[in-house]
Protein backbone atom coordinates (compact mmCIF):
# COMPACT_ATOMS: atom_id res chain seq x y z
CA UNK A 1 0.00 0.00 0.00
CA UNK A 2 2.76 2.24 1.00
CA UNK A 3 4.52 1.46 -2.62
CA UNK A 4 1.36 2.68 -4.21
CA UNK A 5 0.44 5.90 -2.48
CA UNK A 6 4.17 6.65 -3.33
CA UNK A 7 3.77 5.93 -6.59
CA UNK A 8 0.30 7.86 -6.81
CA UNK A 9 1.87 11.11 -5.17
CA UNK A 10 4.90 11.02 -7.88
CA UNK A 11 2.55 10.49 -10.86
CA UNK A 12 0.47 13.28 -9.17
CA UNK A 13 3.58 15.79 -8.60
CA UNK A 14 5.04 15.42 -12.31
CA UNK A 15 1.55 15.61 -13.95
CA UNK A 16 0.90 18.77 -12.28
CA UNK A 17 4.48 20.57 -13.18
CA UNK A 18 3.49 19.25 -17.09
CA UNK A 19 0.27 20.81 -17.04
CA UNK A 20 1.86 23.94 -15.88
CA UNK A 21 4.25 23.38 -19.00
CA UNK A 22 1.28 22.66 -20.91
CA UNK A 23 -0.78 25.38 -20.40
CA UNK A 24 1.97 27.88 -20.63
CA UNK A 25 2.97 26.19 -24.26
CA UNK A 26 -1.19 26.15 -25.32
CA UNK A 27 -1.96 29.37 -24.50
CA UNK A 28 0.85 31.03 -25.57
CA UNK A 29 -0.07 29.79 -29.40
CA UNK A 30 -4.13 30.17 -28.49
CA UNK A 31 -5.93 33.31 -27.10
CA UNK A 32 -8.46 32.75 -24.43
CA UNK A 33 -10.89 35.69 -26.07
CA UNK A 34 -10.44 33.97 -29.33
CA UNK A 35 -11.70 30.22 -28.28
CA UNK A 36 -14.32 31.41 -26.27
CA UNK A 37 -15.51 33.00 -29.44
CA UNK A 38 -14.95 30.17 -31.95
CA UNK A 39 -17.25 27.82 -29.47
CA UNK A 40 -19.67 30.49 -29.37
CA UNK A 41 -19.33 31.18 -25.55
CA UNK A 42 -18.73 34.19 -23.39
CA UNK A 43 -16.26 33.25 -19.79
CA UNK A 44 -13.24 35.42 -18.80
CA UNK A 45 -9.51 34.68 -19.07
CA UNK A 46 -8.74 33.54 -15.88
CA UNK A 47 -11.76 30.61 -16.35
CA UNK A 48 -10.30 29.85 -19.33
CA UNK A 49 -6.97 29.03 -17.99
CA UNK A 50 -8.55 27.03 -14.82
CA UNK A 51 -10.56 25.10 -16.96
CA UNK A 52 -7.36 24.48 -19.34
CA UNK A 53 -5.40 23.68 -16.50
CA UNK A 54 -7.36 21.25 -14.65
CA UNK A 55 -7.76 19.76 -17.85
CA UNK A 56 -4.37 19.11 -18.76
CA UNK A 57 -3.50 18.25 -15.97
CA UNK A 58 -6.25 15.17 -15.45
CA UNK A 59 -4.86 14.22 -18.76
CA UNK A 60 -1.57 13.97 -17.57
CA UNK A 61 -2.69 11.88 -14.72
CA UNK A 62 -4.45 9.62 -15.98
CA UNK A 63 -1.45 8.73 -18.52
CA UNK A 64 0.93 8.26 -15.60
CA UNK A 65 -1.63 6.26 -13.77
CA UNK A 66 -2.43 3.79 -16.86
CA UNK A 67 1.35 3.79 -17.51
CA UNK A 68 2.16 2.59 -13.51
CA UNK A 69 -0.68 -0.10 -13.93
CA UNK A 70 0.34 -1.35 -17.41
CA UNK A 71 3.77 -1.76 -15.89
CA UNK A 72 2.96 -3.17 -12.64
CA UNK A 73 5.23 -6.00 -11.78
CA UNK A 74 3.18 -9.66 -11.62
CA UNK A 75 3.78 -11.81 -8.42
CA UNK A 76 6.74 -14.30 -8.63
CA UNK A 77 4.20 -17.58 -8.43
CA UNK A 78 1.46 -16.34 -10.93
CA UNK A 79 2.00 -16.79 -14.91
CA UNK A 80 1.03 -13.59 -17.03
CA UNK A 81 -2.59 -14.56 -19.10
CA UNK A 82 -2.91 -12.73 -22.17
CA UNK A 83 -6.62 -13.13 -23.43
């Protein structure tokens, strides 16, 4: 348990300093004002950059998360099953 809470807080720490990366990178190539227009909305900046935000950075977790469970390491005494 300890392993994976480790593991968790890790995947947790470098998704979060990528979204920053990420959102920096998007928005400097994308204008809030301008999206908000081409989807036919009306929110402010700093909305814009939450929603971006929390959005990369989900993304980013969930990646690390499927990439620690796709490489999880299978117990000495039980053979791998591929269906």
């Amino acid at each position: 348990m300890r392993k994976t809470l480790r593991n968790t807080a890790i995947v947790g720490w470098m998704a979060f300093l990528m979204a920053i990366a990420a959102e920096g990178l998007f928005f400097s190539i994308f204008d809030p004002n301008e999206l908000a227009l081409a989807a036919g909305r009306e929110w402010d900046a700093l909305g814009a950059y939450s929603i971006g935000f929390f959005c990369f950075w989900g993304s980013f977790a969930a990646c690390g998360l499927l990439a620690l469970r796709l490489t999880r390491a299978v117990p000495e005494g039980r053979p791998r099953r591929f269906a």
